[in-house]
Protein backbone atom coordinates (compact mmCIF):
# COMPACT_ATOMS: atom_id res chain seq x y z
CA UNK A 1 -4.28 82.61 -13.98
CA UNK A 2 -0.85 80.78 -12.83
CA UNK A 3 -1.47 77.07 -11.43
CA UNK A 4 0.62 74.62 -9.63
CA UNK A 5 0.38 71.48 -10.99
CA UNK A 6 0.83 68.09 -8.89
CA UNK A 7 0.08 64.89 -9.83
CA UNK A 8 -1.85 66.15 -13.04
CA UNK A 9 -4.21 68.15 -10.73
CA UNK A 10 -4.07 72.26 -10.99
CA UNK A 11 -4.69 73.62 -7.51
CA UNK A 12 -5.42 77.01 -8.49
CA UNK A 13 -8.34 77.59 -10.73
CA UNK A 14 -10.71 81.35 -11.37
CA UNK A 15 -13.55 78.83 -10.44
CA UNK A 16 -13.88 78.13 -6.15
CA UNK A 17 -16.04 75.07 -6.76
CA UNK A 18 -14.01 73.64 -9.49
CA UNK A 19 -11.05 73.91 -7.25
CA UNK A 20 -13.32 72.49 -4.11
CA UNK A 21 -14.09 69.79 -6.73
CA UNK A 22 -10.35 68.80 -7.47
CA UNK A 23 -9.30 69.18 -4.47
CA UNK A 24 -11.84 66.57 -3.17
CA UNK A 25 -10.88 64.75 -5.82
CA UNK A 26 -7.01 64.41 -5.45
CA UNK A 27 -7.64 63.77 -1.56
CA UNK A 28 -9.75 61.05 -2.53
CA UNK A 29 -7.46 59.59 -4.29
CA UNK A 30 -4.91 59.98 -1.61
CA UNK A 31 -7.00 57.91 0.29
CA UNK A 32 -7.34 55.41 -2.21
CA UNK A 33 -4.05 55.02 -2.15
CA UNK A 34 -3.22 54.73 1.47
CA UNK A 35 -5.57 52.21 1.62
CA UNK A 36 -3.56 49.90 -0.55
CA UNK A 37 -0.45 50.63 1.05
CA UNK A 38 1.57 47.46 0.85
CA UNK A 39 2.97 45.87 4.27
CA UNK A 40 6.41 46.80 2.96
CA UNK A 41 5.77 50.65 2.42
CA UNK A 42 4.51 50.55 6.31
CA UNK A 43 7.42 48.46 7.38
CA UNK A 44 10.07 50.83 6.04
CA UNK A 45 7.45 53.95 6.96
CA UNK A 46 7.53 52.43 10.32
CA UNK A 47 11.13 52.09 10.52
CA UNK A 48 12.11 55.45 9.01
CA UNK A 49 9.72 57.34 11.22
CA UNK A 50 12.02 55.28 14.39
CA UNK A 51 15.22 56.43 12.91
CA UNK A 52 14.46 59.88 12.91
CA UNK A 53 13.03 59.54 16.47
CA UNK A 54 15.98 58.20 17.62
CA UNK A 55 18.50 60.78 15.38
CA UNK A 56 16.72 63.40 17.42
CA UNK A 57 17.29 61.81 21.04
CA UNK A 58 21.01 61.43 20.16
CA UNK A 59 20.68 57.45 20.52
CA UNK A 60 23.06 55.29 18.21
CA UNK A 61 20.05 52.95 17.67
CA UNK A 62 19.38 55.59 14.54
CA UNK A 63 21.57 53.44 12.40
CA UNK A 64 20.45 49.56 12.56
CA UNK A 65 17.15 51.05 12.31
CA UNK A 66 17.33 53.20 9.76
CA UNK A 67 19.24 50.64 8.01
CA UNK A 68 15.87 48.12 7.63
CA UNK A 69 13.99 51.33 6.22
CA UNK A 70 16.32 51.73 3.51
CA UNK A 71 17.30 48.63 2.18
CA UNK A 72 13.15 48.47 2.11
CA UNK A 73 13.23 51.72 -0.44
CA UNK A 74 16.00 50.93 -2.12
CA UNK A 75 13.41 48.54 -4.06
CA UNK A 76 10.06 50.42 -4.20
CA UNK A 77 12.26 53.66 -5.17
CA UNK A 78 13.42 51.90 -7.88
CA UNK A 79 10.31 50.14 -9.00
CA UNK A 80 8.66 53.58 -9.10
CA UNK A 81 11.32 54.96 -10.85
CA UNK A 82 12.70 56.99 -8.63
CA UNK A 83 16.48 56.17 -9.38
CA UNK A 84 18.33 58.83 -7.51
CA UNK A 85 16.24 58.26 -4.35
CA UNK A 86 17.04 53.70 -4.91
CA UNK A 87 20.61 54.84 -5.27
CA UNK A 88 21.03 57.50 -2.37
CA UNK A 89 19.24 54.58 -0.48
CA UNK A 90 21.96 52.30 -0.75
CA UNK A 91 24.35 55.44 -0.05
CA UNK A 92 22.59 55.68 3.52
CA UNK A 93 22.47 51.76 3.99
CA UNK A 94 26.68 52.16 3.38
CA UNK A 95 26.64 55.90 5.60
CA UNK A 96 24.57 54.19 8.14
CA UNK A 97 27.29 51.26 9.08
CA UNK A 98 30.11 53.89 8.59
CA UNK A 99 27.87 56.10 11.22
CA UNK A 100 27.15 53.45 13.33
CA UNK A 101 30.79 52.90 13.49
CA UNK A 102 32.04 56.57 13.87
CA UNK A 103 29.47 57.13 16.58
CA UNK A 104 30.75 53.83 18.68
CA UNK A 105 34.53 53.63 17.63
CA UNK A 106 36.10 53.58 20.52
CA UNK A 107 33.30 52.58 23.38
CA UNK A 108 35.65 53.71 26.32
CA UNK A 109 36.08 57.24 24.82
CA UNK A 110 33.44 60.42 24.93
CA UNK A 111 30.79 59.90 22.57
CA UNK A 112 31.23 62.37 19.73
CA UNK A 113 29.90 65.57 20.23
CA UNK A 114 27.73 67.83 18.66
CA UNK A 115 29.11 70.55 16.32
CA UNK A 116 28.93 73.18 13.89
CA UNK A 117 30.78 73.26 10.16
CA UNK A 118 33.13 76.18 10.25
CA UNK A 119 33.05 78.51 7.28
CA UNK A 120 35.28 76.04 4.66
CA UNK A 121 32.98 73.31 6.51
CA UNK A 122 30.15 75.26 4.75
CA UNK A 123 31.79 75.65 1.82
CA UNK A 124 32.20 71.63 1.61
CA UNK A 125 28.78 71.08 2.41
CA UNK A 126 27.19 73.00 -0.26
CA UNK A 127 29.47 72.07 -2.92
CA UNK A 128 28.76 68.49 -2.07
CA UNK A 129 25.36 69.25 -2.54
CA UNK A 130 25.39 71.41 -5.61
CA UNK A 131 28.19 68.63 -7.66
CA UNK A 132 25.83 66.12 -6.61
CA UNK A 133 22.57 67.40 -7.93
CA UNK A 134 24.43 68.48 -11.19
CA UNK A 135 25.37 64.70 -11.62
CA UNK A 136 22.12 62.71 -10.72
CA UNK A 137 20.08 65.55 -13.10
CA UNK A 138 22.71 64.39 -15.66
CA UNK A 139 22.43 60.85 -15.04
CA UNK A 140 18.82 60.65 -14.83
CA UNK A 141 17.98 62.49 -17.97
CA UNK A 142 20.58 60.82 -20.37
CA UNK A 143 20.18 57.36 -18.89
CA UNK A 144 16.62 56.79 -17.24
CA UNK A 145 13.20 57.31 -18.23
CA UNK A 146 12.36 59.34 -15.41
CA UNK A 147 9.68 62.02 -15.53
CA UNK A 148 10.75 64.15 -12.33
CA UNK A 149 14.40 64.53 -12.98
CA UNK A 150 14.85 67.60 -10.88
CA UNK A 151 12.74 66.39 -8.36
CA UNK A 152 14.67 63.22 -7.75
CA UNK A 153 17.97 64.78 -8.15
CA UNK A 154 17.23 67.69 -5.78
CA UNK A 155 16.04 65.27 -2.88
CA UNK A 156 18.56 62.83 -3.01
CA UNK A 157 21.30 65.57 -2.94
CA UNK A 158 20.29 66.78 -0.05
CA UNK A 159 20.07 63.64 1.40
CA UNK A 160 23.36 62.90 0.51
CA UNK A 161 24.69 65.92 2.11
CA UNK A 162 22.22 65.59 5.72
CA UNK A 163 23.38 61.89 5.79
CA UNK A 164 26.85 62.47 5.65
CA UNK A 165 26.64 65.57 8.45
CA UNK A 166 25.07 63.69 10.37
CA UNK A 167 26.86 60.66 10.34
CA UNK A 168 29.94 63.25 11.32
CA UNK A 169 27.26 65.11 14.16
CA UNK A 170 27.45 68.24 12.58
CA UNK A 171 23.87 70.23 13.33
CA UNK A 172 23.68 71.29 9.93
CA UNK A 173 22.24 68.06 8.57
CA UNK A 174 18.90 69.07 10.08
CA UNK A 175 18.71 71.52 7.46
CA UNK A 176 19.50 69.46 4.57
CA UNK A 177 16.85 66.99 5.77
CA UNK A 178 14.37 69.73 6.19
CA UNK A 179 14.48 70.40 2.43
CA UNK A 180 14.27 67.05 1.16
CA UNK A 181 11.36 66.09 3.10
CA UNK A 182 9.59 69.43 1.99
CA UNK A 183 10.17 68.45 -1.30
CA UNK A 184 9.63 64.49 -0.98
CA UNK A 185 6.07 65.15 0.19
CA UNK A 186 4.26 65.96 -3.07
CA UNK A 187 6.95 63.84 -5.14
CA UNK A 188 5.99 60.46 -3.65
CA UNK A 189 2.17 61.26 -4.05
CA UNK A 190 2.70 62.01 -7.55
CA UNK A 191 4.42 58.97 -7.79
CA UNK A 192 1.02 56.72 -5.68
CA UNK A 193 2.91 56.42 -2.43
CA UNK A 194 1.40 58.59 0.23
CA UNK A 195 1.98 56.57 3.03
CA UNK A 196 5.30 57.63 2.07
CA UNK A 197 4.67 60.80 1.55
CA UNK A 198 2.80 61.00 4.83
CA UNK A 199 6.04 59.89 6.38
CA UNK A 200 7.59 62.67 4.96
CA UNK A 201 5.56 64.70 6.96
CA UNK A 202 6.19 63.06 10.21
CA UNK A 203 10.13 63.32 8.82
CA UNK A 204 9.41 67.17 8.33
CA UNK A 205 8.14 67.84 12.11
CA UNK A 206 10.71 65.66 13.70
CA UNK A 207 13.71 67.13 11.76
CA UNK A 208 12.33 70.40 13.42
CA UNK A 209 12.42 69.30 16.66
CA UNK A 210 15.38 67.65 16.88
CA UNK A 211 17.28 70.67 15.08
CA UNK A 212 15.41 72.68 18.19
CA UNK A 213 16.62 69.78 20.31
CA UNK A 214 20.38 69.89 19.23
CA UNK A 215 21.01 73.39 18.91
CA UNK A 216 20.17 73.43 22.92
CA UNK A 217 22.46 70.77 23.71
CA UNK A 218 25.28 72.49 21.42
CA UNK A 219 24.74 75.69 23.56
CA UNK A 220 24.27 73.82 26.89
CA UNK A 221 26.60 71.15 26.30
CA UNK A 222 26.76 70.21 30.20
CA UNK A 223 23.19 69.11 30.23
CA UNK A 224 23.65 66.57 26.97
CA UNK A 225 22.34 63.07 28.24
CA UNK A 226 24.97 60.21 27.74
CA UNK A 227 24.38 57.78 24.55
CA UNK A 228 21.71 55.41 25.25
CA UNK A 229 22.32 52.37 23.43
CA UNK A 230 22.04 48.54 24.26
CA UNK A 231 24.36 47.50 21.40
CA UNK A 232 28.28 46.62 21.42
């Protein structure tokens, strides 16, 4: 019988109570691990959870936010070998000023609107994310010692592509975000951070509401609220 195997632990197994067993025994160890969360995983948890909150409202503070989240994984990813994931981390740190500027360029103008890639928009967007996963796979299997290569390299170019769509408001950076939190979920157990990975949930559930939340306001664009934001 076929398995999935995460974290060392197969999840399907011709035996019910050795599966009941492992199961118990992998969220045990989830547990475990939550418990010794450091105060820096919650920090940047706490902050990336904020970001997204505030991506989906529309409200510029998404960016200085965000920004304390990643700077924050652009060391644990690293120390847990996650090299794609430290690097795209400093990618949104530089995306999030560029954003932050893009969004509030010219404070006496309309804020920029939401909007939809046209068809060589598309085209764009998934060859930046298909040239991009081709590379970091490259990159981390000649030059790293990482043992989830695709993993890492399918997240972060996703993330690449959602951060740059949405630093541009383009709706279709929901979708991008939706499949590397899917995926980031069971990756950052494996690797002993499920807070993280817990946040990746949260990420998951927001992303779908605020994909829900923009495509009304891009079909009813007279009722879109004005930017809130307390920052020059």
């Amino acid at each position: 019988m076929r398995c999935k195997i995460i974290g060392g632990h197969p999840f399907i197994d011709a035996s019910p109570e050795i599966n009941y067993h492992r199961s118990m025994e992998w969220w045990q160890g989830f547990v475990d691990q939550l418990m010794q969360t450091s105060w820096l995983e919650a920090v940047a948890v706490l902050t990336g959870i904020g970001s997204v909150w505030y991506s989906k409202q529309e409200n510029i503070l998404v960016f200085p936010v965000g920004i304390v989240s990643v700077l924050i994984y652009v060391y644990l990813a690293w120390t847990y070998k996650l090299y794609a994931d430290s690097a795209v981390n400093f990618y949104y740190f530089v995306m999030s000023v560029y954003g932050w500027y893009n969004w509030k360029r010219v404070t006496d103008a309309p804020e920029l609107p939401i909007s939809k890639s046209s068809l060589n928009g598309h085209v764009l967007n998934f060859g930046l994310f298909g040239l991009s996963f081709l590379i970091l796979f490259f990159v981390l299997v000649k030059f790293t010692d990482s043992d989830v290569p695709i993993w890492d390299a399918l997240t972060t170019a996703a993330a690449i592509t959602a951060m740059w769509l949405m630093a541009r408001k383009k709706i279709e950076h929901w979708w991008f975000w939706l499949i590397c939190n899917i995926v980031s979920m069971p990756l950052y157990t494996y690797k002993g951070l499920p807070f993280t990975s817990f946040q990746f949930l949260v990420f998951t559930v927001l992303a779908t509401i605020g994909l829900i939340s923009w495509k009304k306001k891009l079909t009813h664009p007279a009722i879109k609220p004005p930017l809130k934001s307390h920052l020059m």
